[in-house]
PDB file of N, CA and C in Angstrom:
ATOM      1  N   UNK A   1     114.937 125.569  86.966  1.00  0.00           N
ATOM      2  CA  UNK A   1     114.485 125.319  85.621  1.00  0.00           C
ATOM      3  C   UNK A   1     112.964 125.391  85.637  1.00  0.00           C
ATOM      4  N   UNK A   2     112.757 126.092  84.934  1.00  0.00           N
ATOM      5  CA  UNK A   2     111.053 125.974  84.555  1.00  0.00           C
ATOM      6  C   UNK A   2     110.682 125.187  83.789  1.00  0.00           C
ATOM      7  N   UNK A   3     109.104 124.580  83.464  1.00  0.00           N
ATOM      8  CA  UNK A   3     108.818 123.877  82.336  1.00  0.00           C
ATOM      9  C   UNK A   3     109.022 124.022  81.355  1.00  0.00           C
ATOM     10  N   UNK A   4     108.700 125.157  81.198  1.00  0.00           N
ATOM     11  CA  UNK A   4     109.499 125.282  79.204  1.00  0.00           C
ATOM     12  C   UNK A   4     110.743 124.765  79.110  1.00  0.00           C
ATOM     13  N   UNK A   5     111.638 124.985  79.672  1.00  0.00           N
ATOM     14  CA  UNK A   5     113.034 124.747  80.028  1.00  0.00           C
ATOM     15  C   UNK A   5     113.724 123.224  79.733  1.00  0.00           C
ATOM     16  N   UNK A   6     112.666 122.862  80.855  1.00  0.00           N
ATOM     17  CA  UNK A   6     112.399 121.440  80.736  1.00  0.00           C
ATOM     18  C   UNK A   6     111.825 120.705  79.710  1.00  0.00           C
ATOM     19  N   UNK A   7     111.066 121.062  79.412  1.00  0.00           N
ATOM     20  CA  UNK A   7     110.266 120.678  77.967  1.00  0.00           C
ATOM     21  C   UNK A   7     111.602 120.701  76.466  1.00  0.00           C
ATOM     22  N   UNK A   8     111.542 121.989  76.984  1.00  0.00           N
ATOM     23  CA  UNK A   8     112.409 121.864  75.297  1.00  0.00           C
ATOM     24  C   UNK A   8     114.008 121.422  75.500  1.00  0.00           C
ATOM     25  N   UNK A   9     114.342 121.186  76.773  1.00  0.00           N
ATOM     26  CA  UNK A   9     115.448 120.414  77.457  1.00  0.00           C
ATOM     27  C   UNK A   9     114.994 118.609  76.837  1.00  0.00           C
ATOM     28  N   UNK A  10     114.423 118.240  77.043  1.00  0.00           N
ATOM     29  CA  UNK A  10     113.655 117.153  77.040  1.00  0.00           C
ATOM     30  C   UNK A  10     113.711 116.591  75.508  1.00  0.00           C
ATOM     31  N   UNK A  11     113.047 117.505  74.787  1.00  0.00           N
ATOM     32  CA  UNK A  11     112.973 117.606  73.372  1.00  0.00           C
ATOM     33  C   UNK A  11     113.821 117.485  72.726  1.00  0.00           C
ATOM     34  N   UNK A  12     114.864 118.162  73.040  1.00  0.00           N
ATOM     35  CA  UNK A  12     116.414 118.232  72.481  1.00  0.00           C
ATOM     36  C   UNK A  12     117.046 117.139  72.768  1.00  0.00           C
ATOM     37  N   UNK A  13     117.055 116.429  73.647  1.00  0.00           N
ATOM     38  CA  UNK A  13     117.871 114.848  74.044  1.00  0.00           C
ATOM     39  C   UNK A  13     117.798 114.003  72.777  1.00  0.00           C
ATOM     40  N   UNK A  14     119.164 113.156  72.229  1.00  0.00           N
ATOM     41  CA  UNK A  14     119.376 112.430  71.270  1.00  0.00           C
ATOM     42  C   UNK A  14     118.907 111.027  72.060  1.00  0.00           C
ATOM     43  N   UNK A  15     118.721 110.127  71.658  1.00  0.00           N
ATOM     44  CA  UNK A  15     119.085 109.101  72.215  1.00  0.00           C
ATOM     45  C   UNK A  15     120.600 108.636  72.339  1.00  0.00           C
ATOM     46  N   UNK A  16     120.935 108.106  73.277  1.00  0.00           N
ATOM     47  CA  UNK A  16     122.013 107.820  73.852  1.00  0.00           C
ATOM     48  C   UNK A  16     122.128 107.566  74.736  1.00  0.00           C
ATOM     49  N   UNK A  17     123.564 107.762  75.574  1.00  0.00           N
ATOM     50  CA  UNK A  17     123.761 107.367  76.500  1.00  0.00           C
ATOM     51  C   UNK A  17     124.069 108.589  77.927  1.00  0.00           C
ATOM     52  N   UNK A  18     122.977 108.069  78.559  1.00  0.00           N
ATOM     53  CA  UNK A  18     122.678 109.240  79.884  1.00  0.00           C
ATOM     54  C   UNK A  18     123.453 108.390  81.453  1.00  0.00           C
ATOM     55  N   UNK A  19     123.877 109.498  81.750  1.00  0.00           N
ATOM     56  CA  UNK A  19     124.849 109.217  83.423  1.00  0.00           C
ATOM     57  C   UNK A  19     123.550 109.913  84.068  1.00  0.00           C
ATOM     58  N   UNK A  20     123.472 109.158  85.256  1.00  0.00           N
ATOM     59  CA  UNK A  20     122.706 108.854  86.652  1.00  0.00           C
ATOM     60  C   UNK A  20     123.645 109.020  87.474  1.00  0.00           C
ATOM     61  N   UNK A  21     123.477 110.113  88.344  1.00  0.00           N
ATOM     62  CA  UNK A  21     124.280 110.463  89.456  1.00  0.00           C
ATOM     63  C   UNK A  21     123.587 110.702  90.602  1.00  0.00           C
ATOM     64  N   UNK A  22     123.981 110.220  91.767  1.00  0.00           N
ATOM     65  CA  UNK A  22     123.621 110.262  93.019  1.00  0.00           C
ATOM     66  C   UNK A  22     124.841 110.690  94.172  1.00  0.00           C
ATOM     67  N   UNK A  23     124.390 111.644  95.292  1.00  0.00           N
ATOM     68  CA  UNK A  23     125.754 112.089  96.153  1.00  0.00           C
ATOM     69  C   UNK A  23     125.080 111.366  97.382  1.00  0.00           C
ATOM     70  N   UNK A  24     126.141 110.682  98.107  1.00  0.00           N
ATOM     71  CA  UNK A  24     125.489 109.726  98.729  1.00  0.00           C
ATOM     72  C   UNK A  24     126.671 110.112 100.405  1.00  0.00           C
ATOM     73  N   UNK A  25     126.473 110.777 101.204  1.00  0.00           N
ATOM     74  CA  UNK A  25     127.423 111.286 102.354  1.00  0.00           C
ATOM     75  C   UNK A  25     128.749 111.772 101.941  1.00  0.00           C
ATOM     76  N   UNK A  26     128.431 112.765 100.589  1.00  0.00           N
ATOM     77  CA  UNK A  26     129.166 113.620 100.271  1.00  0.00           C
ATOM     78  C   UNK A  26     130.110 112.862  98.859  1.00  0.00           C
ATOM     79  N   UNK A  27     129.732 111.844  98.775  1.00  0.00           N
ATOM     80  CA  UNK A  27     130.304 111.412  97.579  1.00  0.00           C
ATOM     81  C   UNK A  27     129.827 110.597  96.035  1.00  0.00           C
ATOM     82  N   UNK A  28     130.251 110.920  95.217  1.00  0.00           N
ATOM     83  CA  UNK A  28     129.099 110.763  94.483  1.00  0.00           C
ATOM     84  C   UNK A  28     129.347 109.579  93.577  1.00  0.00           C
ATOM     85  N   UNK A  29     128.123 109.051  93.116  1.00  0.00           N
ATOM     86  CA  UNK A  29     128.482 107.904  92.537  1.00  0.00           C
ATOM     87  C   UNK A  29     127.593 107.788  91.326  1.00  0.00           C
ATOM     88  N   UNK A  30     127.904 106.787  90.353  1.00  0.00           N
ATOM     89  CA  UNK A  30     126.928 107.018  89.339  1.00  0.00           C
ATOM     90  C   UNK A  30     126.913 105.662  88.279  1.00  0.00           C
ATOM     91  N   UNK A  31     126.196 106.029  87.218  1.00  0.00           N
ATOM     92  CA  UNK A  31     125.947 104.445  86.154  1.00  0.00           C
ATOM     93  C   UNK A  31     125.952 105.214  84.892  1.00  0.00           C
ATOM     94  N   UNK A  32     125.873 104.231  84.030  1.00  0.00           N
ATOM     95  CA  UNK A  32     125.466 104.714  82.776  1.00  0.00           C
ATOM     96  C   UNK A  32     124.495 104.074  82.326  1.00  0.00           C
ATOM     97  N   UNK A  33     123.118 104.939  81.860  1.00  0.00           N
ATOM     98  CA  UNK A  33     121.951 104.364  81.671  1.00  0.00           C
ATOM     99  C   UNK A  33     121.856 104.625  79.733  1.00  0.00           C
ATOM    100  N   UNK A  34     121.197 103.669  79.061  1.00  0.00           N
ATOM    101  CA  UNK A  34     120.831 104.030  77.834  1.00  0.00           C
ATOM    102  C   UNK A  34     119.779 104.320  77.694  1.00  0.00           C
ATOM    103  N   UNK A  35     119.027 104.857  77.991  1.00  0.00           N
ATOM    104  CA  UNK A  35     117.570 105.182  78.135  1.00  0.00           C
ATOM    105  C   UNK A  35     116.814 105.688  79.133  1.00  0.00           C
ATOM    106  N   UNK A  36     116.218 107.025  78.991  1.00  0.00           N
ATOM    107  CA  UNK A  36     115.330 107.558  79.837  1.00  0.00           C
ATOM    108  C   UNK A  36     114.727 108.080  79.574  1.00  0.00           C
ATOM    109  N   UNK A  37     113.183 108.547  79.850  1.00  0.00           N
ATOM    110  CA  UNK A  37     112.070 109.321  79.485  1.00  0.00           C
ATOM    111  C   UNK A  37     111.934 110.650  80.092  1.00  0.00           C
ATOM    112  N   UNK A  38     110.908 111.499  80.128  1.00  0.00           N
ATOM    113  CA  UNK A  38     110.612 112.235  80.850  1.00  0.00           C
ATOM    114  C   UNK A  38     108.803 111.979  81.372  1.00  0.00           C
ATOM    115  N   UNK A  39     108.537 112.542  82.599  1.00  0.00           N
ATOM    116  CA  UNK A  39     107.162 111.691  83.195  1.00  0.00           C
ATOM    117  C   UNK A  39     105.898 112.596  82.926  1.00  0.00           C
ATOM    118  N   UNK A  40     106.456 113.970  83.845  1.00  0.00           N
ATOM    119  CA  UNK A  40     105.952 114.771  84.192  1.00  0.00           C
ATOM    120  C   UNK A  40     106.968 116.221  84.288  1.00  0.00           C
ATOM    121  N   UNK A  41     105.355 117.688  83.658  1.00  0.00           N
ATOM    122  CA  UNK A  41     105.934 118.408  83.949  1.00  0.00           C
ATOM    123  C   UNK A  41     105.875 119.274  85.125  1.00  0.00           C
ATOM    124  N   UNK A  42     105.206 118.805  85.936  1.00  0.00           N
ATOM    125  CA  UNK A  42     104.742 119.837  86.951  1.00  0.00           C
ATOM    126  C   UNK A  42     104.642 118.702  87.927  1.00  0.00           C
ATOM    127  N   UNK A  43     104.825 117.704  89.395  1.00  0.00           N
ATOM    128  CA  UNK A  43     106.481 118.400  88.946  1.00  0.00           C
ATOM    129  C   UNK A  43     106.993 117.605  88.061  1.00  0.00           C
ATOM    130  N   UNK A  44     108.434 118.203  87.892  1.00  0.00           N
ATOM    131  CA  UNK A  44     109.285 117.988  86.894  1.00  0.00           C
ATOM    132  C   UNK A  44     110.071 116.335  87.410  1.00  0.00           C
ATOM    133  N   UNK A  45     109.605 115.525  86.637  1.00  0.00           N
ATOM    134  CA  UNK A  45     110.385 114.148  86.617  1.00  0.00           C
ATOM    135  C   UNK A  45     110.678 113.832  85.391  1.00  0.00           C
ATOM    136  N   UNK A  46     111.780 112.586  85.847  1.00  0.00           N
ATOM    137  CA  UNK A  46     112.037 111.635  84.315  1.00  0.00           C
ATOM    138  C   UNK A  46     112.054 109.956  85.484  1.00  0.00           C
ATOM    139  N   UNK A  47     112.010 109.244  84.591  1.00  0.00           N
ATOM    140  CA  UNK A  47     112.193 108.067  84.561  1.00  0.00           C
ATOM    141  C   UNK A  47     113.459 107.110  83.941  1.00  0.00           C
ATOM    142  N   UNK A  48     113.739 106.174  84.745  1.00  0.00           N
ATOM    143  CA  UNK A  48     114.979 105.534  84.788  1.00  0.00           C
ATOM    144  C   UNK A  48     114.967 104.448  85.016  1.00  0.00           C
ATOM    145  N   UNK A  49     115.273 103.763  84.380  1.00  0.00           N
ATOM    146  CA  UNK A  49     114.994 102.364  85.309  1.00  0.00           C
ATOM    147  C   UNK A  49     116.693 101.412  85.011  1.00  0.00           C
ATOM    148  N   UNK A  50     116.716 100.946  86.893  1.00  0.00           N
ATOM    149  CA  UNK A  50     118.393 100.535  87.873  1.00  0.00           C
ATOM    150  C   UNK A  50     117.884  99.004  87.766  1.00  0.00           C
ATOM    151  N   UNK A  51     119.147  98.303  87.728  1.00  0.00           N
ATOM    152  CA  UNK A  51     118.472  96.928  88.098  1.00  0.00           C
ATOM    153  C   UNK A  51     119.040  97.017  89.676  1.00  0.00           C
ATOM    154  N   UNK A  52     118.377  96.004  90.277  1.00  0.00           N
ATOM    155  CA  UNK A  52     118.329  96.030  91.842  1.00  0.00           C
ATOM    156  C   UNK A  52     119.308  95.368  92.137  1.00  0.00           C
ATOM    157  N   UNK A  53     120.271  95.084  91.204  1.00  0.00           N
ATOM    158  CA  UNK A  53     121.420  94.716  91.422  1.00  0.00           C
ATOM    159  C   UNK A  53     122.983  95.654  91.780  1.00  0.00           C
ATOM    160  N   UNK A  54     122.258  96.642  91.293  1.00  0.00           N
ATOM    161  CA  UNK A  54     123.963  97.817  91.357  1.00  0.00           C
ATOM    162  C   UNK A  54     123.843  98.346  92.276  1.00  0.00           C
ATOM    163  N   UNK A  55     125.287  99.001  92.508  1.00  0.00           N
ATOM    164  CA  UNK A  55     125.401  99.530  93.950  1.00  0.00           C
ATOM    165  C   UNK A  55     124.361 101.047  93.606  1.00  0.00           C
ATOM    166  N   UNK A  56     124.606 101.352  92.315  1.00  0.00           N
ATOM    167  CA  UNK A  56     123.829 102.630  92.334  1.00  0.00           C
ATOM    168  C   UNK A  56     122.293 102.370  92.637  1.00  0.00           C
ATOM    169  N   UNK A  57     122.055 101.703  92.535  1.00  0.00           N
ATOM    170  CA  UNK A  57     120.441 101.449  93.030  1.00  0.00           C
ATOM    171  C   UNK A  57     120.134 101.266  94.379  1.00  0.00           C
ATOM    172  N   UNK A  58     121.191 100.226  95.119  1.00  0.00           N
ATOM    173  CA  UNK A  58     121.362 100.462  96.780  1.00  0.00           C
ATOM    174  C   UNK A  58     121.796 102.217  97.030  1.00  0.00           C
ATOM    175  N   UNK A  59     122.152 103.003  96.388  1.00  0.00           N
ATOM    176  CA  UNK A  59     122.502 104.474  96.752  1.00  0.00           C
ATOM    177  C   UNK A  59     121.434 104.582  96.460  1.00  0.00           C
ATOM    178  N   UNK A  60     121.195 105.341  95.329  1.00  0.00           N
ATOM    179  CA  UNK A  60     119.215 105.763  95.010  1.00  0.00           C
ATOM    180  C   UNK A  60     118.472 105.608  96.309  1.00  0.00           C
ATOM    181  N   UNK A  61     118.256 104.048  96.613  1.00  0.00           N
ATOM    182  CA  UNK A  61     117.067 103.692  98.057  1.00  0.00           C
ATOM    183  C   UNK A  61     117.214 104.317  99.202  1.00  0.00           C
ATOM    184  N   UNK A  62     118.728 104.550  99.555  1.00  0.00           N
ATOM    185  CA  UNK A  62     119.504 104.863 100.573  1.00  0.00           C
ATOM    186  C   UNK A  62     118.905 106.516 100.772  1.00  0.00           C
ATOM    187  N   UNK A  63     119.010 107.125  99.596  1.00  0.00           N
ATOM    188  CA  UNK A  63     118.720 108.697  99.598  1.00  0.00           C
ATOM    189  C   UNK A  63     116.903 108.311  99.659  1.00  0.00           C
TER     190      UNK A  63
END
């Protein structure tokens, strides 16, 4: 994906509800987040924020 891509990927997002997925020794696991941003385009991030309570957040650290 390029920035534009990303950008107008970005742009287009409703608010709602976004899945967080992580593959963690071949298996994958995930949450459901209501909210996320985007950071940066170069590189290309978003932002998320796990409470340090879920297992998906012990996966996240793990990777």
């Amino acid at each position: 994906m390029n920035p534009a891509e990303f950008r107008k990927a970005m742009g287009a997002f409703a608010t709602g509800v976004t899945i967080i997925t992580v593959d963690l020794d071949g298996e994958v696991h995930g949450m459901t987040a209501n909210a996320f941003t985007s950071v940066s385009l170069d590189p290309m991030l978003v932002l998320v924020c796990v409470d340090h309570s879920t297992r998906t957040h012990a996966h996240l650290h793990t990777k």
